[in-house]
C-alpha atoms as a PDB file:
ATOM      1  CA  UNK A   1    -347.089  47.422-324.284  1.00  0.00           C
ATOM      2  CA  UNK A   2    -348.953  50.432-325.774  1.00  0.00           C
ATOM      3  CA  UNK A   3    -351.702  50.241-322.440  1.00  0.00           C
ATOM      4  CA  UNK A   4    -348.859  50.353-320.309  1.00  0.00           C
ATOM      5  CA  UNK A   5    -347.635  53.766-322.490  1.00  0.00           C
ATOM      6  CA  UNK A   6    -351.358  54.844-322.425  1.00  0.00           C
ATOM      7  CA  UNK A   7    -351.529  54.583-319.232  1.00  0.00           C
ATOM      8  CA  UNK A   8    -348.192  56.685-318.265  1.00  0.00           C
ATOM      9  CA  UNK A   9    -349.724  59.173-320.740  1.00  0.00           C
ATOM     10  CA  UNK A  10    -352.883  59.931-319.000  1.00  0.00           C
ATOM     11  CA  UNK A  11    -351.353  59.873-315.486  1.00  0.00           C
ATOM     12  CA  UNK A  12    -348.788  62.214-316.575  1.00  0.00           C
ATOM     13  CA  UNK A  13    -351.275  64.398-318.316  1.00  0.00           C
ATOM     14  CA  UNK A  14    -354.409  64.170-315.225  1.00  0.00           C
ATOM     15  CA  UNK A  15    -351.321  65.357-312.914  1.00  0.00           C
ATOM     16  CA  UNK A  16    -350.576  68.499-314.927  1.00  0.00           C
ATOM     17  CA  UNK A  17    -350.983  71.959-313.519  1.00  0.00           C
ATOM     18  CA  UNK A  18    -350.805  74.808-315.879  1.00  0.00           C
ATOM     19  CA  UNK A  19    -348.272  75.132-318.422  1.00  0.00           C
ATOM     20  CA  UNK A  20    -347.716  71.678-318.784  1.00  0.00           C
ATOM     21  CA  UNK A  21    -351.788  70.422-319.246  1.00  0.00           C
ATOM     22  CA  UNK A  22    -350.991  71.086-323.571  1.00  0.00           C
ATOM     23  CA  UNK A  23    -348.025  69.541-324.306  1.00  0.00           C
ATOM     24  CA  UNK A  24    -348.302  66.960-326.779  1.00  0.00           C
ATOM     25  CA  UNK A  25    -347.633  63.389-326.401  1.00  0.00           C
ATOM     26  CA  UNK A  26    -344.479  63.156-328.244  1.00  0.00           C
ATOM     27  CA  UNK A  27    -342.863  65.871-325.831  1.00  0.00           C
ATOM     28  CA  UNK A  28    -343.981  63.662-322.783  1.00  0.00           C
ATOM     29  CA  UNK A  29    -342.295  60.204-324.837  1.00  0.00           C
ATOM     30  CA  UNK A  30    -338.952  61.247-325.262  1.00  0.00           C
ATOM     31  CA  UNK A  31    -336.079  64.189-324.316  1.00  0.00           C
ATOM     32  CA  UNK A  32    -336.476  67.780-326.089  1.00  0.00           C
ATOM     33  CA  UNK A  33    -334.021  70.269-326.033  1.00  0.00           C
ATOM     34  CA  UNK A  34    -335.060  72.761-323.096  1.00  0.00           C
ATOM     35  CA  UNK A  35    -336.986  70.705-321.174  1.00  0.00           C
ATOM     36  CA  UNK A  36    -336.186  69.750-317.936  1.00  0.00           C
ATOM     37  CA  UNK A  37    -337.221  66.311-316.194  1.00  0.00           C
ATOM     38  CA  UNK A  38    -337.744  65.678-312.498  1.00  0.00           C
ATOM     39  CA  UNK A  39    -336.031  61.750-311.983  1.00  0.00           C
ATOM     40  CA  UNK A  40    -337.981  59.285-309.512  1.00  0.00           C
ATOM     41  CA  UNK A  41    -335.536  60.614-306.896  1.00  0.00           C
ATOM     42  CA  UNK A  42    -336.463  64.092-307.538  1.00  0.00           C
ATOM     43  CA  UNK A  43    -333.387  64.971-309.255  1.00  0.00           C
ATOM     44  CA  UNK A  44    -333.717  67.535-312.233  1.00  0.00           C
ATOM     45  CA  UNK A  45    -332.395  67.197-315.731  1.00  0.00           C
ATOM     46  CA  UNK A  46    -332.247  69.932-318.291  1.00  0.00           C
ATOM     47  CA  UNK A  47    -332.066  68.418-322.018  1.00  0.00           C
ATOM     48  CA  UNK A  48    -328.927  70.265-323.880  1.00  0.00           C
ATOM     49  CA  UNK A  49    -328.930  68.485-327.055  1.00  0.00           C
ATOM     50  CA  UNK A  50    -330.404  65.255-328.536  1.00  0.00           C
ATOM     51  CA  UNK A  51    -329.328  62.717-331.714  1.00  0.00           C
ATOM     52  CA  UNK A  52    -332.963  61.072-333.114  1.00  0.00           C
ATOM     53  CA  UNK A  53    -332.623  57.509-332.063  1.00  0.00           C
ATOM     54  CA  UNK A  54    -329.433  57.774-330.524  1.00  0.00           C
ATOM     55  CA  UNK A  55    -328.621  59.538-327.298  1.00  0.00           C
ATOM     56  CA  UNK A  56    -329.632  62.402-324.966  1.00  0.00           C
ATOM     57  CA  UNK A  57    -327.116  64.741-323.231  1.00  0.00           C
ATOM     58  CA  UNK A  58    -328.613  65.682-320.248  1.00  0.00           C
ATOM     59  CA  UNK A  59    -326.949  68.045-317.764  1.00  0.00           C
ATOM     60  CA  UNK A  60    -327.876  67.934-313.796  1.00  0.00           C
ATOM     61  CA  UNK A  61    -329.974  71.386-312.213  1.00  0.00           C
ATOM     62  CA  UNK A  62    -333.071  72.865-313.303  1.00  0.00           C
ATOM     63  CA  UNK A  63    -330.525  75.091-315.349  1.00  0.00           C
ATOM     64  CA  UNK A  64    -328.459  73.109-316.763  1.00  0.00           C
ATOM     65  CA  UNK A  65    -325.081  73.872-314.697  1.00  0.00           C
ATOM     66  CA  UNK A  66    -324.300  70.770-313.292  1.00  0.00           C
ATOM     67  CA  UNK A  67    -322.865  67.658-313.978  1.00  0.00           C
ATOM     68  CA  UNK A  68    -323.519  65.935-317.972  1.00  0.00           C
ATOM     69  CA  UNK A  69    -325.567  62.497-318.378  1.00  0.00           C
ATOM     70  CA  UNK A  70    -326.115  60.883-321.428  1.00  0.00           C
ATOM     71  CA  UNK A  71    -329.342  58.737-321.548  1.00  0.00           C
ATOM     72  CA  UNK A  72    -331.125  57.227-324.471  1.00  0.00           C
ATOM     73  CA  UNK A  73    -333.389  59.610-325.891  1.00  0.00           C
ATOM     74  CA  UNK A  74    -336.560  57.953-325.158  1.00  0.00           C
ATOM     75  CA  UNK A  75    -336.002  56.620-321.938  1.00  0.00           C
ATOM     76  CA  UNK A  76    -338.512  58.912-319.927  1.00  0.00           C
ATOM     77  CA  UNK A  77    -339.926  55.759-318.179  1.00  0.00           C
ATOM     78  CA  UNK A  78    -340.660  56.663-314.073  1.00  0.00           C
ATOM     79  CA  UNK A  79    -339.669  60.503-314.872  1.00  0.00           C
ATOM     80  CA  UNK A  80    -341.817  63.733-315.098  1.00  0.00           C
ATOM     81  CA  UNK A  81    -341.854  66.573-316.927  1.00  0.00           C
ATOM     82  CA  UNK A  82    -341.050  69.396-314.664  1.00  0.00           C
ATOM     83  CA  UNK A  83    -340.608  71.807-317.410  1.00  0.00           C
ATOM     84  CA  UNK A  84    -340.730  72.914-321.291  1.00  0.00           C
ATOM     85  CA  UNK A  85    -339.428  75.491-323.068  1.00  0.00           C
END
């Protein structure tokens, strides 16, 4: 299991541009407040609030606008980090 997540971890951080090249790993494991995450559709997510080990409210829009989306906090699996605040 942890190749698998080491593997994720340097494809997400060989395809960063910018900003996003020193973020540390525990931003690109789990949902931060601020960020916003592209889905494998390309649908983006900006993180309003999260509970540790519990659940992350999400809201639809790169600005947070749209419609709200709970998810579990860590469940980043298949989605990118667009941005982080």
């Amino acid at each position: 299991m942890s190749d698998k997540l080491e593997n994720a971890t340097t494809s997400a951080q060989s395809e960063c541009n910018g900003l996003l090249c020193n973020i540390s790993e525990e931003r690109l494991n789990s949902f931060h407040p601020g960020q916003v995450w592209m889905t494998p559709r390309g649908f983006l997510y900006k993180v309003i609030s999260v509970q540790r080990g519990y659940a992350a409210v999400l809201r639809s829009g790169a600005d947070g606008s749209g419609r709200k989306k709970k998810r579990d906090w860590d469940a980043v699996i298949n989605w990118r980090l667009y941005s982080d605040t």
